[in-house]
N, C-alpha and C. Protein backbone atom coordinates (compact mmCIF):
# COMPACT_ATOMS: atom_id res chain seq x y z
N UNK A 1 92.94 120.79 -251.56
CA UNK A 1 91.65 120.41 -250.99
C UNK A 1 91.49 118.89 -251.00
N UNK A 2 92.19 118.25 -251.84
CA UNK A 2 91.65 116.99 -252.00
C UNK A 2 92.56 115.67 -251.40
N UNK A 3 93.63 116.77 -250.82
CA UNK A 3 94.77 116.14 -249.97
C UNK A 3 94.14 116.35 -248.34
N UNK A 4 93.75 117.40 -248.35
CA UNK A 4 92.59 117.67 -246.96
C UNK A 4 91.76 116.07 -246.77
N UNK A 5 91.01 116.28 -247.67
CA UNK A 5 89.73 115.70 -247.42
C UNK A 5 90.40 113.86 -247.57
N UNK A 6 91.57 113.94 -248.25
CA UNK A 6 92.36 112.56 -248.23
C UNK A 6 92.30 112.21 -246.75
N UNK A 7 92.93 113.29 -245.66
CA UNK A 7 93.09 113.18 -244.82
C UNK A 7 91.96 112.84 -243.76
N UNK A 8 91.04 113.54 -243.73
CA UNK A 8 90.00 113.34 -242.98
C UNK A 8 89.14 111.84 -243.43
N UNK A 9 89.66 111.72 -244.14
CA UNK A 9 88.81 110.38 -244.97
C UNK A 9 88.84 109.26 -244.25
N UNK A 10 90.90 109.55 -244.36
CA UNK A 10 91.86 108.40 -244.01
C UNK A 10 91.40 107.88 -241.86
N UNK A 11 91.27 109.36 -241.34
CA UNK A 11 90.95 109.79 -240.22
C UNK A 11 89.75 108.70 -240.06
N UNK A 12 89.12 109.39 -240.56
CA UNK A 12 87.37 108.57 -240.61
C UNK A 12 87.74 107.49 -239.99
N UNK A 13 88.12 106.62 -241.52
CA UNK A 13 88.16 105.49 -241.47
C UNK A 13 89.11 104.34 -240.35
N UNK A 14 89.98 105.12 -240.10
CA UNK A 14 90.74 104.75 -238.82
C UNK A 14 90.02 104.42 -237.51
N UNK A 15 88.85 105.90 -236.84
CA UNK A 15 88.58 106.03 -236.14
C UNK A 15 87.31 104.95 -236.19
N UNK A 16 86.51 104.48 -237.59
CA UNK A 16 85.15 104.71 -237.52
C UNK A 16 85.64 102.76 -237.73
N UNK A 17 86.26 102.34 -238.27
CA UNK A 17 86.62 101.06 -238.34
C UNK A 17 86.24 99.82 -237.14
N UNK A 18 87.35 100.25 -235.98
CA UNK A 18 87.17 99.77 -234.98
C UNK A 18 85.34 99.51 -234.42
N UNK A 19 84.96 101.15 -233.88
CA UNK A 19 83.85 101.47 -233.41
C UNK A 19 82.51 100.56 -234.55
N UNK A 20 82.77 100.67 -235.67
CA UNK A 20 81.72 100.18 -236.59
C UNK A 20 81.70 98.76 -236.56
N UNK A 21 83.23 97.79 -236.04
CA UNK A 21 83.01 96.83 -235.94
C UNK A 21 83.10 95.88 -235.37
N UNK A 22 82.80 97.09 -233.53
CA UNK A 22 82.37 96.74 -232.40
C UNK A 22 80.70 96.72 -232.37
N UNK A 23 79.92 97.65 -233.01
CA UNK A 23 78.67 98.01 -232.94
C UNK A 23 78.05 97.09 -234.38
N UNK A 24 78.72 96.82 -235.45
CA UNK A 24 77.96 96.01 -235.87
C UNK A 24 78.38 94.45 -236.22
């Protein structure tokens, strides 16, 4: 589970990086 949620984390942060620091 905590290799899951490693993953989606890692995901996140990939995706949300860029976008977060175009918008802020």
């Amino acid at each position: 589970m905590k290799f899951y949620y490693n993953i989606v984390f890692m995901h996140f942060t990939l995706v949300c990086s860029p976008i977060c620091h175009l918008a802020f």
